[in-house]
Protein backbone atom coordinates (compact mmCIF):
# COMPACT_ATOMS: atom_id res chain seq x y z
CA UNK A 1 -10.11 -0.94 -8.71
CA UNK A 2 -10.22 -3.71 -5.79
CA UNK A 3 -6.36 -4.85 -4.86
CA UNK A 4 -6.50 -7.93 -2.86
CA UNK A 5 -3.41 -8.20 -0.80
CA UNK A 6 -3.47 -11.44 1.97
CA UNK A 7 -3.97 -10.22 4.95
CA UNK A 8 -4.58 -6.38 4.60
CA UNK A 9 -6.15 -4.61 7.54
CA UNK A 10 -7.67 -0.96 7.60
CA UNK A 11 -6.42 1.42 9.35
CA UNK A 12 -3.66 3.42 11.31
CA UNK A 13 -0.61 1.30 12.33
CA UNK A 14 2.66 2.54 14.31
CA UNK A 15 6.36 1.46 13.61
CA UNK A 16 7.79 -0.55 15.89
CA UNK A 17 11.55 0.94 16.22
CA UNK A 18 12.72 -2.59 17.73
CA UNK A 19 11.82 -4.27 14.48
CA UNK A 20 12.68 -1.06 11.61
CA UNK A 21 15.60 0.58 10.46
CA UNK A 22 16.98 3.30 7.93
CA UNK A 23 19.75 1.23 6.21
CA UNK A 24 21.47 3.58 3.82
CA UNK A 25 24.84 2.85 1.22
CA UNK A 26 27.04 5.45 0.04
CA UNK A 27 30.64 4.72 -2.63
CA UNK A 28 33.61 5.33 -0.57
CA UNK A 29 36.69 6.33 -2.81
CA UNK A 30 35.01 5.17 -5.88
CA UNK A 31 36.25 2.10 -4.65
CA UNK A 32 34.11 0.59 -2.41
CA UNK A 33 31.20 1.06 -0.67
CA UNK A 34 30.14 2.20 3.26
CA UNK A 35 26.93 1.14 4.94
CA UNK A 36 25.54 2.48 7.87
CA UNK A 37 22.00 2.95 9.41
CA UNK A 38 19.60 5.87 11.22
CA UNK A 39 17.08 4.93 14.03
CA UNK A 40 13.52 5.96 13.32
CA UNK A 41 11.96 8.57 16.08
CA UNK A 42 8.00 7.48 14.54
CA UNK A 43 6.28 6.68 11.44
CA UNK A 44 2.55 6.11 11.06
CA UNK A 45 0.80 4.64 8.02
CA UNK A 46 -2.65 5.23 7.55
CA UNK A 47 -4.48 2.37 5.34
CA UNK A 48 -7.53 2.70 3.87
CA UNK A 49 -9.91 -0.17 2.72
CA UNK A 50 -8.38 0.85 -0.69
CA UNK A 51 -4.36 0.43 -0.40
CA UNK A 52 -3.84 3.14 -3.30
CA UNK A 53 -5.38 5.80 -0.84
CA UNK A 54 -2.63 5.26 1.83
CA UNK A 55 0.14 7.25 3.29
CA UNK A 56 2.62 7.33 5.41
CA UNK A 57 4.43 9.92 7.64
CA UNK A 58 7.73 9.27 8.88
CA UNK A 59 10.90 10.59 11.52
CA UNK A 60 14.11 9.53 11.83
CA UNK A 61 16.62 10.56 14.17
CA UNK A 62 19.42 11.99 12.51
CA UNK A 63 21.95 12.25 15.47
CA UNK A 64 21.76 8.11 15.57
CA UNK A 65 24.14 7.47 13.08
CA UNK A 66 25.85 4.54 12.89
CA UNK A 67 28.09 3.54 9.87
CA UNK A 68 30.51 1.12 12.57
CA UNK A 69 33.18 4.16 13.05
CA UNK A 70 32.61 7.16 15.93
CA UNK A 71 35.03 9.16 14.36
CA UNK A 72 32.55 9.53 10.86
CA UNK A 73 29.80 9.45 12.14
CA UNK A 74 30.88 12.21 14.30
CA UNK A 75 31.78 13.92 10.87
CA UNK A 76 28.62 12.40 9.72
CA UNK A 77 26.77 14.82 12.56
CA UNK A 78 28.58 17.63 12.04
CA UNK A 79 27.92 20.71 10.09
CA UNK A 80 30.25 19.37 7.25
CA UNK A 81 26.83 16.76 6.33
CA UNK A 82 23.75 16.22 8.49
CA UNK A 83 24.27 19.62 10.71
CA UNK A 84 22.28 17.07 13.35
CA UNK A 85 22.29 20.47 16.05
CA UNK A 86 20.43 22.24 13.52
CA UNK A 87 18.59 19.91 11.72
CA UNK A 88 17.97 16.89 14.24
CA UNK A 89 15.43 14.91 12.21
CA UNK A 90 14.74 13.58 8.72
CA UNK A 91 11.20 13.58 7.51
CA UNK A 92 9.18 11.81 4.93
CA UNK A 93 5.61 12.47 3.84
CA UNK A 94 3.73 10.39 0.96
CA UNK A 95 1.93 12.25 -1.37
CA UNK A 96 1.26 9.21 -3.22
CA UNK A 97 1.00 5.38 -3.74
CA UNK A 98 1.19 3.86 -7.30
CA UNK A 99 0.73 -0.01 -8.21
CA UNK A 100 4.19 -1.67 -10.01
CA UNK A 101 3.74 -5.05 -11.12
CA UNK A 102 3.33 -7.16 -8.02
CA UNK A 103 4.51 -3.85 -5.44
CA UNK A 104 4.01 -0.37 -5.04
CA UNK A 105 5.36 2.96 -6.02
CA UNK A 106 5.26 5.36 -2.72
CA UNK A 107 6.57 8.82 -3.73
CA UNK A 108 6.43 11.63 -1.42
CA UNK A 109 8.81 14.78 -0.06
CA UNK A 110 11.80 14.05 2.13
CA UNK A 111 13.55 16.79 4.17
CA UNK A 112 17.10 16.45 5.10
CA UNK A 113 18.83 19.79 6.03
CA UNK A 114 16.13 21.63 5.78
CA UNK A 115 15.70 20.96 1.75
CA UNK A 116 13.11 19.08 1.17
CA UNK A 117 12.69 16.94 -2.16
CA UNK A 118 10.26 14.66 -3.77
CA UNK A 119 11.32 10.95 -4.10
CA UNK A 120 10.15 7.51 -5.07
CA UNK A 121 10.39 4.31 -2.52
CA UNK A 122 10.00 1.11 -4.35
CA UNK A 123 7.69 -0.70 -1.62
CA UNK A 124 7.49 -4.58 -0.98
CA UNK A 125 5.25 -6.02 1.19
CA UNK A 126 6.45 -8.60 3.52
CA UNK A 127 3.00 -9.21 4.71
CA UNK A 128 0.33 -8.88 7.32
CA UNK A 129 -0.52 -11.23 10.20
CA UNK A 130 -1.05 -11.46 14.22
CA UNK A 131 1.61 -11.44 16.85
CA UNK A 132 1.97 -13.58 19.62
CA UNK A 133 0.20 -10.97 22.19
CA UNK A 134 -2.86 -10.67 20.22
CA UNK A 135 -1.86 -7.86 18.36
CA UNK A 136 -1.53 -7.26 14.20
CA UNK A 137 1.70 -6.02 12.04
CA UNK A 138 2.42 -5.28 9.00
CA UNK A 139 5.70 -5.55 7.33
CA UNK A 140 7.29 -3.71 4.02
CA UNK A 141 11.03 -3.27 2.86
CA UNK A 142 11.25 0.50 0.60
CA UNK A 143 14.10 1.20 -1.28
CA UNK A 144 15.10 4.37 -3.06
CA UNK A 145 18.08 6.36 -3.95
CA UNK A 146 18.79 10.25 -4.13
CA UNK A 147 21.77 12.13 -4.77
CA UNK A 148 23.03 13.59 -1.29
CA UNK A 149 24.16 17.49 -3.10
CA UNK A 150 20.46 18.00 -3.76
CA UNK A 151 20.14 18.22 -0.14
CA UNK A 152 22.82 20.57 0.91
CA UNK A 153 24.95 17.33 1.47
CA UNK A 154 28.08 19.04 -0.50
CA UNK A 155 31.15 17.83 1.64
CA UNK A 156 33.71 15.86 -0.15
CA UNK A 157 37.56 15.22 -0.72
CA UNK A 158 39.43 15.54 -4.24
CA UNK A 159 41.57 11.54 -3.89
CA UNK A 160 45.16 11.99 -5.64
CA UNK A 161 44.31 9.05 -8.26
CA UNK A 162 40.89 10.86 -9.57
CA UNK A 163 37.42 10.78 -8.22
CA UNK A 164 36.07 11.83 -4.65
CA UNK A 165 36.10 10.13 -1.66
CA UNK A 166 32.33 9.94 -0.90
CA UNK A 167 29.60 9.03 -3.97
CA UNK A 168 26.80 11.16 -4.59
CA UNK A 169 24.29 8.99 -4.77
CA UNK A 170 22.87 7.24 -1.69
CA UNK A 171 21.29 3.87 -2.12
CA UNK A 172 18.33 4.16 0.96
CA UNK A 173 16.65 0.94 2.40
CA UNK A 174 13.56 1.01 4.80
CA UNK A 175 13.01 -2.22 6.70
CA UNK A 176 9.58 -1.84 8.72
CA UNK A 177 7.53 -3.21 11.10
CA UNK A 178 4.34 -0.94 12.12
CA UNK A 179 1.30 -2.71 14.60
CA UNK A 180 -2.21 -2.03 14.30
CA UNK A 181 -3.81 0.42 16.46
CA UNK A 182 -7.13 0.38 18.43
């Protein structure tokens, strides 16, 4: 099966950290809800002439943090959640890539903690075109959602009126940029 997608190049393509970012959204005393982002060490996706047969392998630096308040993110770091002096980096590896509708499926295991777990991405493409150097980028938004306890994630508060103070489940968005490479 031939998918035409405008502007599709072969081949292996870096992420450009400048232009990416691990957004992530988590309830906060059933009440509302806190955002906050992680800085991606690398990822490389690898596309073949046919866009089914890709993959992706990605890193993210766990120790960057940053939900707007030092004082939880430092809890964030701690051994409480992310353990980030243990377990400095998040992984993901595809093990997959499925057509939906006008996007793409992309499961594939991600480690946090040391517990790794297979998920789903729902993948957009932004599209595919030159920069203004010469070079060629691709750009996709994924978005997924896991529940944090199935990664050793346990930590939480009982609140007085009922509930917890921090959700389970974490609402993950990738914005990325990746260039071409010769």
């Amino acid at each position: 099966m031939t998918i035409d997608i405008p502007g599709y190049k072969a081949g292996t393509y870096a992420l450009d950290p400048a232009h990416s970012e691990v957004g992530f959204e988590v309830r906060h005393m059933m009440i509302s809800k806190v955002r906050g982002a992680f800085a991606f060490k690398e990822a490389t996706f690898t596309l073949p002439e046919n866009p089914l047969e890709a993959s992706v392998t990605a890193k993210v630096d766990v120790a960057s943090v940053d939900t707007k308040d030092e004082g939880r993110d430092g809890h964030l770091r701690s051994a409480d959640f992310f353990d980030t002096e243990n377990h400095p980096t998040m992984t993901f590896v595809s093990t997959g890539v499925r057509e939906n509708g006008g996007d793409f499926l992309v499961d594939g295991d991600l480690t946090i903690k040391g517990t790794t777990k297979p998920v789903t991405f729902e993948l957009e493409l932004g599209g595919f075109g030159t920069d203004p150097w010469g070079g060629y980028r691709g750009g996709a938004t994924a978005k997924g959602s896991i529940n944090r306890e199935e990664f050793g994630l346990t930590w939480n508060a009982a609140l007085e009126s009922g509930g917890v103070l921090v959700g389970k489940d974490i609402k993950i968005t990738l914005d990325m940029q990746a260039a071409l490479q010769e």
